[in-house]
Protein backbone atom coordinates (compact mmCIF):
# COMPACT_ATOMS: atom_id res chain seq x y z
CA UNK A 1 0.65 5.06 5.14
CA UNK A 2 -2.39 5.25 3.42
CA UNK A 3 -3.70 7.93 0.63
CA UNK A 4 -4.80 8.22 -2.66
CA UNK A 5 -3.36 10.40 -5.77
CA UNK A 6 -3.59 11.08 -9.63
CA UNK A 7 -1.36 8.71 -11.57
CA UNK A 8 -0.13 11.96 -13.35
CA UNK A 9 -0.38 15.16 -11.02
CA UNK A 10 0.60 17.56 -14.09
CA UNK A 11 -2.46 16.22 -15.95
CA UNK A 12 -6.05 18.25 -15.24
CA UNK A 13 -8.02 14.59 -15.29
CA UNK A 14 -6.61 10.88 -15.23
CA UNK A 15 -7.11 7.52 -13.16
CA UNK A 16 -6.61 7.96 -9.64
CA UNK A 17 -5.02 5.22 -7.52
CA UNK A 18 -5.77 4.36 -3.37
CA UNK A 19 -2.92 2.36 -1.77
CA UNK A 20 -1.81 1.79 1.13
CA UNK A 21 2.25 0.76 2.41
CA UNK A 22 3.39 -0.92 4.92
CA UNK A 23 7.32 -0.97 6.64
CA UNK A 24 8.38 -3.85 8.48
CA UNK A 25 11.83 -4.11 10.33
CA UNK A 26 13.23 -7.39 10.25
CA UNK A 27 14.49 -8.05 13.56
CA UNK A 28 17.69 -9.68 12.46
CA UNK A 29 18.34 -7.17 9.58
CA UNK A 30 19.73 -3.53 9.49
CA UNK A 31 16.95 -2.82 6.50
CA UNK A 32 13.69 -2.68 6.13
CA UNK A 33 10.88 -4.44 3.57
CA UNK A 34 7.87 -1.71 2.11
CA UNK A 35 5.00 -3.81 1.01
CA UNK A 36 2.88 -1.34 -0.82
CA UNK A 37 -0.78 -2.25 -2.52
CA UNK A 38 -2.07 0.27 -4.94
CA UNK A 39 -5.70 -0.53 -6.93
CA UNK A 40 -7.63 1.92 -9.10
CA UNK A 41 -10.43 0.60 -8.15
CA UNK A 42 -11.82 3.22 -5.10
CA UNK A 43 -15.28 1.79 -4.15
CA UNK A 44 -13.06 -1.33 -3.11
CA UNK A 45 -10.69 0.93 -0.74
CA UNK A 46 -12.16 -0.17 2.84
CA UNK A 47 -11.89 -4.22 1.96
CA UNK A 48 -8.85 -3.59 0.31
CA UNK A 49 -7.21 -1.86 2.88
CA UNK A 50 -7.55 -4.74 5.41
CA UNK A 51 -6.45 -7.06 3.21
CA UNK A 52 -3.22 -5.10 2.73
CA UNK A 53 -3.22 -4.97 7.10
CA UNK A 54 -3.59 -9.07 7.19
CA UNK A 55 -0.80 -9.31 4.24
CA UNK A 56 1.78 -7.11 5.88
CA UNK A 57 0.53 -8.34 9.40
CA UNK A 58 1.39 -11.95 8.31
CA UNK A 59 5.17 -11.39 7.57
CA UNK A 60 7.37 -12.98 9.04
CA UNK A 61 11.09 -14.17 8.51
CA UNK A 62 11.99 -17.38 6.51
């Protein structure tokens, strides 16, 4: 799930943050992990995003 929001929505103006979250199911496990990545930092949203795809892509049970 990706998106982006106001750190305050009741506020008129304030920082806005871009993130992105990922669910994985471990396979052995009834549960499942969210790996979320947030930045403030919007111009960086496209890199950032992939990064948060290899992270979450890279999981895998100890």
């Amino acid at each position: 799930m990706h998106r982006q929001e106001p750190t305050d929505p009741a506020a008129d103006s304030g920082t806005v943050v871009e993130g992105v979250a990922h669910y994985v199911l471990p396979r052995p496990h009834p549960t499942a992990l969210e790996c979320r990545l947030l930045w403030t930092s919007l111009g960086l949203g496209a890199k950032l995003l992939e990064v948060a795809d290899e992270l979450a892509g890279s999981l895998r049970p100890a």
